[in-house]
PDB file of N, CA and C in Angstrom:
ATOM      1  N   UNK A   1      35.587 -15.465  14.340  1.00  0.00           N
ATOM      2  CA  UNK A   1      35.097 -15.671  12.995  1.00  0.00           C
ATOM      3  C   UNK A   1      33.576 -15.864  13.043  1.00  0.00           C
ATOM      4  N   UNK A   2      32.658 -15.246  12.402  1.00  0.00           N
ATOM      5  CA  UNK A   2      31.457 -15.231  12.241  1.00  0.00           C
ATOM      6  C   UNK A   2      31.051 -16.359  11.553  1.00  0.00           C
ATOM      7  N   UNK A   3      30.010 -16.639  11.600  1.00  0.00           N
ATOM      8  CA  UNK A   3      28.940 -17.463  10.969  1.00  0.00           C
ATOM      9  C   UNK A   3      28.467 -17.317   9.037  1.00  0.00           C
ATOM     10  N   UNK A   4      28.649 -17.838   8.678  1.00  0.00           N
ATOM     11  CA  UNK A   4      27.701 -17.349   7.006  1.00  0.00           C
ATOM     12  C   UNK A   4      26.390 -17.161   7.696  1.00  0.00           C
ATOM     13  N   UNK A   5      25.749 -16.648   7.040  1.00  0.00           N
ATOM     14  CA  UNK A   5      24.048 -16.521   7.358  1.00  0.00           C
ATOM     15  C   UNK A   5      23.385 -17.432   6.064  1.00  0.00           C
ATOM     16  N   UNK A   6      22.854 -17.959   6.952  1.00  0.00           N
ATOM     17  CA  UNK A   6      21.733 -19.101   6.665  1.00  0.00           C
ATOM     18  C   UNK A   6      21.281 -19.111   4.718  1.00  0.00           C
ATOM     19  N   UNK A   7      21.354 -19.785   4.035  1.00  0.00           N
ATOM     20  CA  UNK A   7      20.534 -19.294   2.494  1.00  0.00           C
ATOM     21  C   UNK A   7      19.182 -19.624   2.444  1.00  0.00           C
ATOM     22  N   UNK A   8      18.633 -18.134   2.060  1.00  0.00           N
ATOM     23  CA  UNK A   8      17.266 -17.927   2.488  1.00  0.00           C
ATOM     24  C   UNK A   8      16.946 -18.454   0.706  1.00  0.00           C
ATOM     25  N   UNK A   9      15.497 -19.567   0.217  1.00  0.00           N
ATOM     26  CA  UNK A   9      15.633 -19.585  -1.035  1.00  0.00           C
ATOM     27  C   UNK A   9      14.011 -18.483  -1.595  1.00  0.00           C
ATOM     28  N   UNK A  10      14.812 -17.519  -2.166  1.00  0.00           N
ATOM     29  CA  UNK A  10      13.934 -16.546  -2.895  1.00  0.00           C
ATOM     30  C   UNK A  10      13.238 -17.132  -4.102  1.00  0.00           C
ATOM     31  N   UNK A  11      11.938 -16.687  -4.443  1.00  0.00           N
ATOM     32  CA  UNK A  11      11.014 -16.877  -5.596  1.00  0.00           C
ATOM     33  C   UNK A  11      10.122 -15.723  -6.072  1.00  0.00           C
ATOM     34  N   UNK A  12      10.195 -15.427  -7.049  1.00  0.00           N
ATOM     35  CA  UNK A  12       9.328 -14.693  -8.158  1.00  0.00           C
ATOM     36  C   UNK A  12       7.771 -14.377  -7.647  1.00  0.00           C
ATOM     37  N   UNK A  13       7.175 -13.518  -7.222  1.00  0.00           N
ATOM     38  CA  UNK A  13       5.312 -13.421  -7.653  1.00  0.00           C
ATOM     39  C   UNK A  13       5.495 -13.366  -9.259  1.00  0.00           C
ATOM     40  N   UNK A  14       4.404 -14.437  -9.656  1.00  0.00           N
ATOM     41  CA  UNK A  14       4.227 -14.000 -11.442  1.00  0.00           C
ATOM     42  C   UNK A  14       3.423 -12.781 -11.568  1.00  0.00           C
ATOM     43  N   UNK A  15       2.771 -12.596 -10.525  1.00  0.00           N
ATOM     44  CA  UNK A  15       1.535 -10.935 -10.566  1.00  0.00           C
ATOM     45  C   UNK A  15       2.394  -9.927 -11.062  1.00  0.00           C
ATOM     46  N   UNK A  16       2.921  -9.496  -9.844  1.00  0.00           N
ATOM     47  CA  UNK A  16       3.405  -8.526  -9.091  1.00  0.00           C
ATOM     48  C   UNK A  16       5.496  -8.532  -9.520  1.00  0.00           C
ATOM     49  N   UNK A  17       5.798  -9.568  -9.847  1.00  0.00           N
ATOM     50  CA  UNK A  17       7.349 -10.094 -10.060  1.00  0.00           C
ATOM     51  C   UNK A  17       8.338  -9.309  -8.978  1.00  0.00           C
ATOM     52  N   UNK A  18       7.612  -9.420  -7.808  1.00  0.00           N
ATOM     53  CA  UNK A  18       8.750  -9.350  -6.295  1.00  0.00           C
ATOM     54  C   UNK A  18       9.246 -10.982  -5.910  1.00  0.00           C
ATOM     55  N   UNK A  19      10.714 -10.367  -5.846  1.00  0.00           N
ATOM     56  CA  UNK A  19      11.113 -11.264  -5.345  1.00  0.00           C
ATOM     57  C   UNK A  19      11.186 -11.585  -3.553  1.00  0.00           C
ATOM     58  N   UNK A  20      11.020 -12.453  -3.546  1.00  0.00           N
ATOM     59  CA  UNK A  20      10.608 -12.986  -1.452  1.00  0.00           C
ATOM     60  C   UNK A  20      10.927 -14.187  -1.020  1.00  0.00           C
ATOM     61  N   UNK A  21      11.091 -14.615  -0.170  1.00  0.00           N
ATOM     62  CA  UNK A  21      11.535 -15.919   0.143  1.00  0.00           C
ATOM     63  C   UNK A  21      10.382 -16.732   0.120  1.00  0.00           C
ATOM     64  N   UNK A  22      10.739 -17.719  -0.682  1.00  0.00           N
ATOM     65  CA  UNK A  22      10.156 -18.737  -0.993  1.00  0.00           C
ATOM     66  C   UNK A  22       8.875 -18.937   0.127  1.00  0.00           C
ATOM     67  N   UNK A  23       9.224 -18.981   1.308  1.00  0.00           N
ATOM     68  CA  UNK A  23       8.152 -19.278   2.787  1.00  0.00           C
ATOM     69  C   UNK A  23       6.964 -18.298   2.783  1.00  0.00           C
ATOM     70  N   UNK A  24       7.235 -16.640   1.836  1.00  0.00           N
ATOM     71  CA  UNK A  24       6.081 -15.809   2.142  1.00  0.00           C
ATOM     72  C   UNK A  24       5.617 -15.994   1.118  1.00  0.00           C
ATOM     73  N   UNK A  25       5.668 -16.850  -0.505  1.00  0.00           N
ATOM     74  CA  UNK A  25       4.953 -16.976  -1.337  1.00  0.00           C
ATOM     75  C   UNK A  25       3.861 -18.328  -1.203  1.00  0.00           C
ATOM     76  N   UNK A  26       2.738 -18.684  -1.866  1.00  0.00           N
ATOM     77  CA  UNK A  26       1.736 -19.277  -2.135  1.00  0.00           C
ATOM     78  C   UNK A  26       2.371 -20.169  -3.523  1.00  0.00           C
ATOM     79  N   UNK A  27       2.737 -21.116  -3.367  1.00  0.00           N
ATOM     80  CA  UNK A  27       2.943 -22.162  -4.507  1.00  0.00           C
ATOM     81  C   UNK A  27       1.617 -22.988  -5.216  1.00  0.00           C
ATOM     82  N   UNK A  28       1.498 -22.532  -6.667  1.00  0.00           N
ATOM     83  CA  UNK A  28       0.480 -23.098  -7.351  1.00  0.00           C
ATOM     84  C   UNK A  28       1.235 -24.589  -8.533  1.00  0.00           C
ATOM     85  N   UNK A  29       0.740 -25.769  -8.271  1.00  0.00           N
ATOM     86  CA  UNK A  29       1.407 -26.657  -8.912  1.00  0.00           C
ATOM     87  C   UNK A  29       0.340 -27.532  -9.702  1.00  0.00           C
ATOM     88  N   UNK A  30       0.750 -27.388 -11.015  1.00  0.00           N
ATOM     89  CA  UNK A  30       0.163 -28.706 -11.967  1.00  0.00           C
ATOM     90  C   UNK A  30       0.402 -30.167 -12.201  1.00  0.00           C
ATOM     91  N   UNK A  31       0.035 -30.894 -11.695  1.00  0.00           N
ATOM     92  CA  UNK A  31       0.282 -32.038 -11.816  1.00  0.00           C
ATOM     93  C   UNK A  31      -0.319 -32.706 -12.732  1.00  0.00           C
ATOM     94  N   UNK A  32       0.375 -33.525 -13.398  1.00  0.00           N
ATOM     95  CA  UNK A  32      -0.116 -34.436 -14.418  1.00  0.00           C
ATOM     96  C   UNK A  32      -0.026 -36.042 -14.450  1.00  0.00           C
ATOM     97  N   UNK A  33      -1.273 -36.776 -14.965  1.00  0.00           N
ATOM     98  CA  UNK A  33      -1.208 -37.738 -14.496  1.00  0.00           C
ATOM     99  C   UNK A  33      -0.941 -38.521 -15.707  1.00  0.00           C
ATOM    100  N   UNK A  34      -0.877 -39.886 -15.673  1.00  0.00           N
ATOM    101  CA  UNK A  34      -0.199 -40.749 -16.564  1.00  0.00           C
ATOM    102  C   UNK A  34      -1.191 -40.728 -17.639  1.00  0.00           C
ATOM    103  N   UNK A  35      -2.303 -40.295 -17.766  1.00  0.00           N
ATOM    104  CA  UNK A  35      -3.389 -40.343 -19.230  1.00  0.00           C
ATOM    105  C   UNK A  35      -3.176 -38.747 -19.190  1.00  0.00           C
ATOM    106  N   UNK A  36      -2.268 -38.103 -19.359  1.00  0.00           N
ATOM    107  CA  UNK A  36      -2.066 -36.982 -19.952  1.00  0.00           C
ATOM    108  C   UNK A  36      -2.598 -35.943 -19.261  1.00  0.00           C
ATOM    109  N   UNK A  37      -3.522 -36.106 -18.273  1.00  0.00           N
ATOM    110  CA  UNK A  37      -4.423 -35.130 -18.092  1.00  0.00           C
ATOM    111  C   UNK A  37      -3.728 -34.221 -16.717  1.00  0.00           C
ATOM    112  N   UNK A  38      -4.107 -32.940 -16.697  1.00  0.00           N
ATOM    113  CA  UNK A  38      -3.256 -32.041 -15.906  1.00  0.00           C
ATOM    114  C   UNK A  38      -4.365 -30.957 -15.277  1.00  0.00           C
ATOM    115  N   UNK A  39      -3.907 -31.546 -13.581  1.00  0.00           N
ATOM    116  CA  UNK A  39      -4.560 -31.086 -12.821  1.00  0.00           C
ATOM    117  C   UNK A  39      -4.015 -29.733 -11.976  1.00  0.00           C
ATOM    118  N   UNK A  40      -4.247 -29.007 -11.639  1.00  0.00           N
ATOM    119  CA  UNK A  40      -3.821 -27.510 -10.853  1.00  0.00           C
ATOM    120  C   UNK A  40      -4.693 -27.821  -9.320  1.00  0.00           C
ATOM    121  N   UNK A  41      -3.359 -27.064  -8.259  1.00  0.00           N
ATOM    122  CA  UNK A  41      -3.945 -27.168  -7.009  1.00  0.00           C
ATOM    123  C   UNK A  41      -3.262 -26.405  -6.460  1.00  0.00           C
ATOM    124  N   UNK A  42      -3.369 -25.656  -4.886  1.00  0.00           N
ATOM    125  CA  UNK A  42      -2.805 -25.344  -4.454  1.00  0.00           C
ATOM    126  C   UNK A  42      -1.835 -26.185  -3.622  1.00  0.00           C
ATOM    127  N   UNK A  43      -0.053 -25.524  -3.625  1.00  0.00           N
ATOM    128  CA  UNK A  43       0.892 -26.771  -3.078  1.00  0.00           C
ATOM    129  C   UNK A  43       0.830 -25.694  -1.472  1.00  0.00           C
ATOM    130  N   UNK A  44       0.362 -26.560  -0.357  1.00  0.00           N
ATOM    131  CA  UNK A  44       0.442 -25.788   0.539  1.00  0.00           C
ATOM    132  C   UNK A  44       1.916 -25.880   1.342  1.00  0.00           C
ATOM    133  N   UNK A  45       2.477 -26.794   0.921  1.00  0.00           N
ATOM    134  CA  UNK A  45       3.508 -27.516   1.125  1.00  0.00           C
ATOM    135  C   UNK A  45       5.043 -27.397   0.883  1.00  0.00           C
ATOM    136  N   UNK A  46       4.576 -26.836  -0.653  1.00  0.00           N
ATOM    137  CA  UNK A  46       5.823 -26.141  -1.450  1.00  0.00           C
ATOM    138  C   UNK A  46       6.564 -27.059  -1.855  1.00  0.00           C
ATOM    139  N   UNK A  47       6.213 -28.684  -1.761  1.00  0.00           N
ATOM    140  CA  UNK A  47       6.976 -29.700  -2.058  1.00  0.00           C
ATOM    141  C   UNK A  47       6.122 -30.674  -3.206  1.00  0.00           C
ATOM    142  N   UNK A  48       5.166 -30.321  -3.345  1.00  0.00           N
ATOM    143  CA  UNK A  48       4.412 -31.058  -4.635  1.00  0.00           C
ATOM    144  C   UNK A  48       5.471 -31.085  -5.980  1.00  0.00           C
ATOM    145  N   UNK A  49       5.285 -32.736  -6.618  1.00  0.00           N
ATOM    146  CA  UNK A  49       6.155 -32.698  -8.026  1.00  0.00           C
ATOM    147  C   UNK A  49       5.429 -32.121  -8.811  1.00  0.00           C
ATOM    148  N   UNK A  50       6.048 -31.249  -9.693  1.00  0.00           N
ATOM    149  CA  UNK A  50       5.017 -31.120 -10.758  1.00  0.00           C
ATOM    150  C   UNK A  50       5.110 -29.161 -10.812  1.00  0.00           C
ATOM    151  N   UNK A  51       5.363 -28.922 -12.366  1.00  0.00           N
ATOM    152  CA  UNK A  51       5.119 -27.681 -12.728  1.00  0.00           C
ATOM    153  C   UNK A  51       4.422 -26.619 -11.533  1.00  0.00           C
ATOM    154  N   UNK A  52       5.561 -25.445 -10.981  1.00  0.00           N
ATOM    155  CA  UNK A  52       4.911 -24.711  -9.994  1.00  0.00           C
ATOM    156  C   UNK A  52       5.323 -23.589 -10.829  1.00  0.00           C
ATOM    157  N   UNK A  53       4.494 -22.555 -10.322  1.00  0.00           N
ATOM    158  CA  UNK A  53       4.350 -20.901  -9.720  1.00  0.00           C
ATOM    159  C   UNK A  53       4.303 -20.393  -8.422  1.00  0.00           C
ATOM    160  N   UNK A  54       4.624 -19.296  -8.411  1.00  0.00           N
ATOM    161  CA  UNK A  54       4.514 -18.930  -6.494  1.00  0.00           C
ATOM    162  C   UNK A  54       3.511 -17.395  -7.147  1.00  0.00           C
ATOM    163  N   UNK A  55       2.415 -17.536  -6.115  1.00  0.00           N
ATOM    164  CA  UNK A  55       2.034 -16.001  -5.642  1.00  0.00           C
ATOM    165  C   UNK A  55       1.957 -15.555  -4.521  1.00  0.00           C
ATOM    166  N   UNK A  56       2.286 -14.097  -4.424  1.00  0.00           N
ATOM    167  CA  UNK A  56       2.069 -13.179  -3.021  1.00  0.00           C
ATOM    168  C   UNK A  56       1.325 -13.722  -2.038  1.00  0.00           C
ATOM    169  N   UNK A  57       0.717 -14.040  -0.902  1.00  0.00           N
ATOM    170  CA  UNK A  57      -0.314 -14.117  -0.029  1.00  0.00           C
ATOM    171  C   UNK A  57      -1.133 -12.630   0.054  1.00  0.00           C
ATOM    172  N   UNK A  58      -1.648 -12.212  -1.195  1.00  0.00           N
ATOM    173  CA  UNK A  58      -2.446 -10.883  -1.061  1.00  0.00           C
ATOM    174  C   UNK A  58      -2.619 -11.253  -1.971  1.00  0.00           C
ATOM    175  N   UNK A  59      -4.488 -10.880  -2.021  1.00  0.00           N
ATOM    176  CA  UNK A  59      -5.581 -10.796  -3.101  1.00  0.00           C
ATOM    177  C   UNK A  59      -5.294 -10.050  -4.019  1.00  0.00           C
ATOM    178  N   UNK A  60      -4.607  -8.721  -4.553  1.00  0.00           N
ATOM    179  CA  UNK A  60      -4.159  -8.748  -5.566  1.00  0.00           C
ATOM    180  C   UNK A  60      -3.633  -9.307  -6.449  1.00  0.00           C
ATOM    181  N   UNK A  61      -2.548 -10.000  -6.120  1.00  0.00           N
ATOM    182  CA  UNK A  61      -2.086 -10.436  -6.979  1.00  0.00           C
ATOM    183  C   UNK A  61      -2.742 -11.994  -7.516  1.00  0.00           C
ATOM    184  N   UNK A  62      -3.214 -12.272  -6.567  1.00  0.00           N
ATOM    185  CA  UNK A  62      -4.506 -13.704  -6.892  1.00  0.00           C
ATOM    186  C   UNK A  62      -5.482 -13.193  -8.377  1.00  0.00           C
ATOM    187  N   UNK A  63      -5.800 -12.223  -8.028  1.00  0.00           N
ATOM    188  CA  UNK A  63      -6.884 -11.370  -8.991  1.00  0.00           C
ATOM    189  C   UNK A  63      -5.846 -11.168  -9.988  1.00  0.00           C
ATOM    190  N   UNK A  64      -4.807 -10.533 -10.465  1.00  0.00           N
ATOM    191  CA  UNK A  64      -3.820 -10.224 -10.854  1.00  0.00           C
ATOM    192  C   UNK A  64      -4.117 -11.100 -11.489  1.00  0.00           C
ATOM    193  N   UNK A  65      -3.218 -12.524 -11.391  1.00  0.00           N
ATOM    194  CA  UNK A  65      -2.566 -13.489 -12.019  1.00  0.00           C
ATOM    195  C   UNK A  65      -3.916 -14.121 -12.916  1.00  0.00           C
ATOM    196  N   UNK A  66      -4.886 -14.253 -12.334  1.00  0.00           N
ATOM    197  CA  UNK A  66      -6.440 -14.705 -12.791  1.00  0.00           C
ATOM    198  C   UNK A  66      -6.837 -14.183 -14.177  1.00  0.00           C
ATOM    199  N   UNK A  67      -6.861 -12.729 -13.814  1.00  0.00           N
ATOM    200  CA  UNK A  67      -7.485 -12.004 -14.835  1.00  0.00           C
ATOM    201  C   UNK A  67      -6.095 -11.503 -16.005  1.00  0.00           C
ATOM    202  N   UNK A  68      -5.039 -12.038 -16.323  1.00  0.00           N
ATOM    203  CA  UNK A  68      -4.005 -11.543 -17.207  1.00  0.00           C
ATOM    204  C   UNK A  68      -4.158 -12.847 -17.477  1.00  0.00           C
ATOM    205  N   UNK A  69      -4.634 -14.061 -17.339  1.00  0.00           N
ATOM    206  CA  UNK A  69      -4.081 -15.462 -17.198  1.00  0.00           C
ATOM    207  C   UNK A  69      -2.802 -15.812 -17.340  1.00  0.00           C
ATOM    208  N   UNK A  70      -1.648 -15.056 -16.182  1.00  0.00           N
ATOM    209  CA  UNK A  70      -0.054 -15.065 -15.753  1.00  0.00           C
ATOM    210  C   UNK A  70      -0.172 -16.249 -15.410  1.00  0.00           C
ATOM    211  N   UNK A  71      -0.860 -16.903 -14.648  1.00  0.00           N
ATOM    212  CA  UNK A  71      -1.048 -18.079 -14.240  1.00  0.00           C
ATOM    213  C   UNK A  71      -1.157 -19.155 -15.480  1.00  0.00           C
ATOM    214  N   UNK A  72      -2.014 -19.436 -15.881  1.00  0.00           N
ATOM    215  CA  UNK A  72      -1.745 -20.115 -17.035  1.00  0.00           C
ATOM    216  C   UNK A  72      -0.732 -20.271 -18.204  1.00  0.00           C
ATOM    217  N   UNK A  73      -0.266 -18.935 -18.330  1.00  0.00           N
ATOM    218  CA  UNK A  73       1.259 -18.904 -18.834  1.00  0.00           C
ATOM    219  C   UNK A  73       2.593 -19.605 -18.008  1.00  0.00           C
ATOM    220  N   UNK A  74       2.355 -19.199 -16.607  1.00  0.00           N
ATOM    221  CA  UNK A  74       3.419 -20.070 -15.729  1.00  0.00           C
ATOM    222  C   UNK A  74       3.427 -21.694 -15.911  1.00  0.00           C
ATOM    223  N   UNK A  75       2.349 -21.799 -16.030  1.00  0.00           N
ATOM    224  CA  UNK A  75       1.801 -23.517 -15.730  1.00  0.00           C
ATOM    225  C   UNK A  75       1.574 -24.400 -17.171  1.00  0.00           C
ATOM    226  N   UNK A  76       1.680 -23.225 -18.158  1.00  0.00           N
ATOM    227  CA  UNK A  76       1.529 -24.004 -19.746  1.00  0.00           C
ATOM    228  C   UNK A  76       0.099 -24.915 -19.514  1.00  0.00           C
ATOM    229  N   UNK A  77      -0.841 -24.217 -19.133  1.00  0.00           N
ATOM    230  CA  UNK A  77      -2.439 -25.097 -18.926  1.00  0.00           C
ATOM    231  C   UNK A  77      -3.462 -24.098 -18.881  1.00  0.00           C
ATOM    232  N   UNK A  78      -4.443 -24.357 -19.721  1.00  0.00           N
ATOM    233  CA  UNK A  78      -5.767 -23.829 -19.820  1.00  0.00           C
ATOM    234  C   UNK A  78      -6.534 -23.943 -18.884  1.00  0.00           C
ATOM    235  N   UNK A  79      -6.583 -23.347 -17.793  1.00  0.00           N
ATOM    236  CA  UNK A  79      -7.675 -23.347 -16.387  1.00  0.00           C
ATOM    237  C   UNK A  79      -8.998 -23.449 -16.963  1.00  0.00           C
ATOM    238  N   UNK A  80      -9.964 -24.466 -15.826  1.00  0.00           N
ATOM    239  CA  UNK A  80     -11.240 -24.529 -16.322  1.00  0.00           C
ATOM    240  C   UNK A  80     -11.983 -23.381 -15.001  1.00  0.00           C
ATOM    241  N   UNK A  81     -12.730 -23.256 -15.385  1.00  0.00           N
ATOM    242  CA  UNK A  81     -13.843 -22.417 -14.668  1.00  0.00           C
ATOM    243  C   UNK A  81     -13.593 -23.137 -13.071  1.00  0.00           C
ATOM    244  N   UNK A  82     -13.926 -24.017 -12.755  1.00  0.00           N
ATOM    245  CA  UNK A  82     -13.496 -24.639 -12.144  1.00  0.00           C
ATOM    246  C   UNK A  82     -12.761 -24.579 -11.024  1.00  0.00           C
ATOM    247  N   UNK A  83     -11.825 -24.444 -11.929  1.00  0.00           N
ATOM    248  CA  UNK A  83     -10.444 -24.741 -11.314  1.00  0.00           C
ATOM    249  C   UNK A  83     -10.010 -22.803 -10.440  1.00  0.00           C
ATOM    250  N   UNK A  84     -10.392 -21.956 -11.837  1.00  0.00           N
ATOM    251  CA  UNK A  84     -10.678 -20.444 -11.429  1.00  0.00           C
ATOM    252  C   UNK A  84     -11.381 -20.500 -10.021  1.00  0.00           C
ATOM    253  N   UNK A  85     -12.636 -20.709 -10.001  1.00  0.00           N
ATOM    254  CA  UNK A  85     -13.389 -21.154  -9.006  1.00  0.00           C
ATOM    255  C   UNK A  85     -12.432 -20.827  -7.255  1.00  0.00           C
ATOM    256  N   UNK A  86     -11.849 -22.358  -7.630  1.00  0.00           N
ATOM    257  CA  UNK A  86     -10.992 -23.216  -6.605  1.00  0.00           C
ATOM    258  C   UNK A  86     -10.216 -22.143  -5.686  1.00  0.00           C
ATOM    259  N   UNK A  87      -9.833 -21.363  -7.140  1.00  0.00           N
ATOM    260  CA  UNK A  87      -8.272 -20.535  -6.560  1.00  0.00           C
ATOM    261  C   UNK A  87      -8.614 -19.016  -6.173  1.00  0.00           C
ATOM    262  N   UNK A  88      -9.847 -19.227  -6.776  1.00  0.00           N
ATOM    263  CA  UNK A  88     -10.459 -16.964  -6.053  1.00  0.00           C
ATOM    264  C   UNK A  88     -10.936 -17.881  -4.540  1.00  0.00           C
ATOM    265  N   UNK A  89     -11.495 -18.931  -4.373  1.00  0.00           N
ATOM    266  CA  UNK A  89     -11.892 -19.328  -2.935  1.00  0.00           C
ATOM    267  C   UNK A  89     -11.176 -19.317  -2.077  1.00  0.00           C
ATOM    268  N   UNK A  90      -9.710 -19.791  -2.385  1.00  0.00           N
ATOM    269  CA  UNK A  90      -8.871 -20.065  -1.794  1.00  0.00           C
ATOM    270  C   UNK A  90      -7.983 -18.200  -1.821  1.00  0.00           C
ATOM    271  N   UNK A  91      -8.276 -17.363  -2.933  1.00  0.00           N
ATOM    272  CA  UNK A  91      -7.494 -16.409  -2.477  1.00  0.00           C
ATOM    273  C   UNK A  91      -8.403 -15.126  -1.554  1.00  0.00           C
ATOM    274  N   UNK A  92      -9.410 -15.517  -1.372  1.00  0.00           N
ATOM    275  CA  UNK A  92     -10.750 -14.627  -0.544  1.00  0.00           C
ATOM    276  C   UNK A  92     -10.260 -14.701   0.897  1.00  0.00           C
ATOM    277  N   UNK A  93      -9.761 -15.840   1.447  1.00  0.00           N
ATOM    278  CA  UNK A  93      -9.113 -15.525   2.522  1.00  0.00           C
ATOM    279  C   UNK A  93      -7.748 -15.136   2.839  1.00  0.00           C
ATOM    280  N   UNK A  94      -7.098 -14.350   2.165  1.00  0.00           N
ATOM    281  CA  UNK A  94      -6.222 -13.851   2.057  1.00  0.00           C
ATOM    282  C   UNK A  94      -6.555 -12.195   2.268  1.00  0.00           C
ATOM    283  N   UNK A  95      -5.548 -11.338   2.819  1.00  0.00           N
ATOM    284  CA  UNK A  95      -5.329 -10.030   3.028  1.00  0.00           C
ATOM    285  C   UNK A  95      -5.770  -9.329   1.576  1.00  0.00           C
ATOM    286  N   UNK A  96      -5.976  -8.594   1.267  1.00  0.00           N
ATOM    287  CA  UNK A  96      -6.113  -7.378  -0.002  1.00  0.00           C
ATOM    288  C   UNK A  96      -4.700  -7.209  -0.630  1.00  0.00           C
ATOM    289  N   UNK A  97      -4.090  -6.528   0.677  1.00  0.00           N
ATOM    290  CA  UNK A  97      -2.794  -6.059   0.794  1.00  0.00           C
ATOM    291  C   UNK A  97      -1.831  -6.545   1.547  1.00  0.00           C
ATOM    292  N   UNK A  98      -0.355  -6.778   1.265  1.00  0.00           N
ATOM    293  CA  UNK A  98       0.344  -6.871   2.185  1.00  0.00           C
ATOM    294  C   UNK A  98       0.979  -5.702   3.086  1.00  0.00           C
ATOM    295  N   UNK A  99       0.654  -6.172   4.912  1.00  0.00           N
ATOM    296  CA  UNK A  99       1.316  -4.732   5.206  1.00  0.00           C
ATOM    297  C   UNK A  99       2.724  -4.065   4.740  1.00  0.00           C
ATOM    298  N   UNK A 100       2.389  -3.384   4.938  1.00  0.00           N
ATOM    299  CA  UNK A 100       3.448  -2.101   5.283  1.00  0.00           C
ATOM    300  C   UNK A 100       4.758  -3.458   4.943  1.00  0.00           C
ATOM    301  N   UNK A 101       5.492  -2.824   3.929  1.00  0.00           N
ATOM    302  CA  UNK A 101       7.235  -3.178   4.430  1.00  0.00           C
ATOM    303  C   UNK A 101       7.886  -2.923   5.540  1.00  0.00           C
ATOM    304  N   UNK A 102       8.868  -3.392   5.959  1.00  0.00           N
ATOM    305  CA  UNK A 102      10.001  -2.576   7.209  1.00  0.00           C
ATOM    306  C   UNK A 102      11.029  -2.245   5.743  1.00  0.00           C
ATOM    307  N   UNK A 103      11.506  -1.106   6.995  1.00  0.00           N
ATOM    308  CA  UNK A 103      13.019  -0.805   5.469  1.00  0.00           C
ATOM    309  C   UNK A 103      13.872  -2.186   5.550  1.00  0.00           C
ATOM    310  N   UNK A 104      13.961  -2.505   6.330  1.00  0.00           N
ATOM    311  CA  UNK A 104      14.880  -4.404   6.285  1.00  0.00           C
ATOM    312  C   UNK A 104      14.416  -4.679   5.481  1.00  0.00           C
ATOM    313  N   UNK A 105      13.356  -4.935   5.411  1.00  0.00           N
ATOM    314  CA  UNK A 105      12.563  -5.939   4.218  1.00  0.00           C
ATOM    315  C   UNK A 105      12.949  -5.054   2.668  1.00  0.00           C
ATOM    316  N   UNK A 106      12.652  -4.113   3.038  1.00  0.00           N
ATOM    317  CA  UNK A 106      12.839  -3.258   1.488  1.00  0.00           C
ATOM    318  C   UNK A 106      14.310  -3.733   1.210  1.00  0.00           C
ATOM    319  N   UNK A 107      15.478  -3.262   1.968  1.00  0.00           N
ATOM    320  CA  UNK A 107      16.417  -3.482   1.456  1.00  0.00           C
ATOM    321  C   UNK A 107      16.844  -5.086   0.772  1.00  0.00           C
ATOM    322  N   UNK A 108      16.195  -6.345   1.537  1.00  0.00           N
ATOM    323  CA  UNK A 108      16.403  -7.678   1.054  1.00  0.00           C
ATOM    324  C   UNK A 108      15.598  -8.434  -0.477  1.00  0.00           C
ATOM    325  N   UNK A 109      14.399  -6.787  -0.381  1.00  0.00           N
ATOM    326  CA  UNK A 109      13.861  -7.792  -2.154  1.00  0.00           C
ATOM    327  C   UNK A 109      13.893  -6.509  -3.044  1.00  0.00           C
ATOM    328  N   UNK A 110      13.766  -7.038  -4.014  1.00  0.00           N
ATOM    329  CA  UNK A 110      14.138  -6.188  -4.761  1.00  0.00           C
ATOM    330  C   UNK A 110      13.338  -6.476  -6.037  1.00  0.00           C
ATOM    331  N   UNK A 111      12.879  -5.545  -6.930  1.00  0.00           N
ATOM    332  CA  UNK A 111      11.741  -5.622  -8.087  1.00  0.00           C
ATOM    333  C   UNK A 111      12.512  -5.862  -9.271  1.00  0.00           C
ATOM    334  N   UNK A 112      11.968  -7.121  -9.877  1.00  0.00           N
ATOM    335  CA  UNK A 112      12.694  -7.501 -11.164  1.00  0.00           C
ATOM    336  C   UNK A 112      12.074  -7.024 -12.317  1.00  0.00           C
TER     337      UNK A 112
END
């Protein structure tokens, strides 16, 4: 008798809307503090409380989500310059592109 295989937990790009396991996406989370006020950061962690989004690890979809403000729709919050700032810095070191698929990979996500 075989094994079940492991449950891998999949998440959404808001850019791009591929689905991937949770581990190859970039989690963006808003946190809010007790005087109302609501802060955005990157969750490097994937365990921050508080209103998340996931994006790709590729500068597209960083740029993507920025310039449609997908991001701000995910997060129900008006980004300040700022905060924009924060998150093209943080997506500059990131790839352009992600490589190449394997057909494995093709066959496990799938475009919603």
């Amino acid at each position: 008798m075989s094994k079940r295989p492991k449950h891998v937990p999949q998440r959404t790009c808001i850019a791009c809307r591929t689905l991937r396991p949770k581990r190859d996406l970039v989690r963006i989370v808003r946190l809010s503090s007790p005087e109302g006020e609501s802060t955005v950061m990157v969750d490097e962690t994937g365990k921050r409380s508080g209103r998340g989004a996931y994006l790709c690890r590729q500068r597209d979809c960083w740029e993507r989500a920025l310039a449609r403000q997908q991001l701000e729709r995910a997060l129900k919050v008006t980004l300040t310059e700022e905060v924009k700032a924060h998150l093209r810095e943080y997506a500059s070191g990131l790839p352009q592109h992600l490589a190449t698929r394997t057909e494995d990979e093709e066959t496990t996500e799938r475009r919603v």
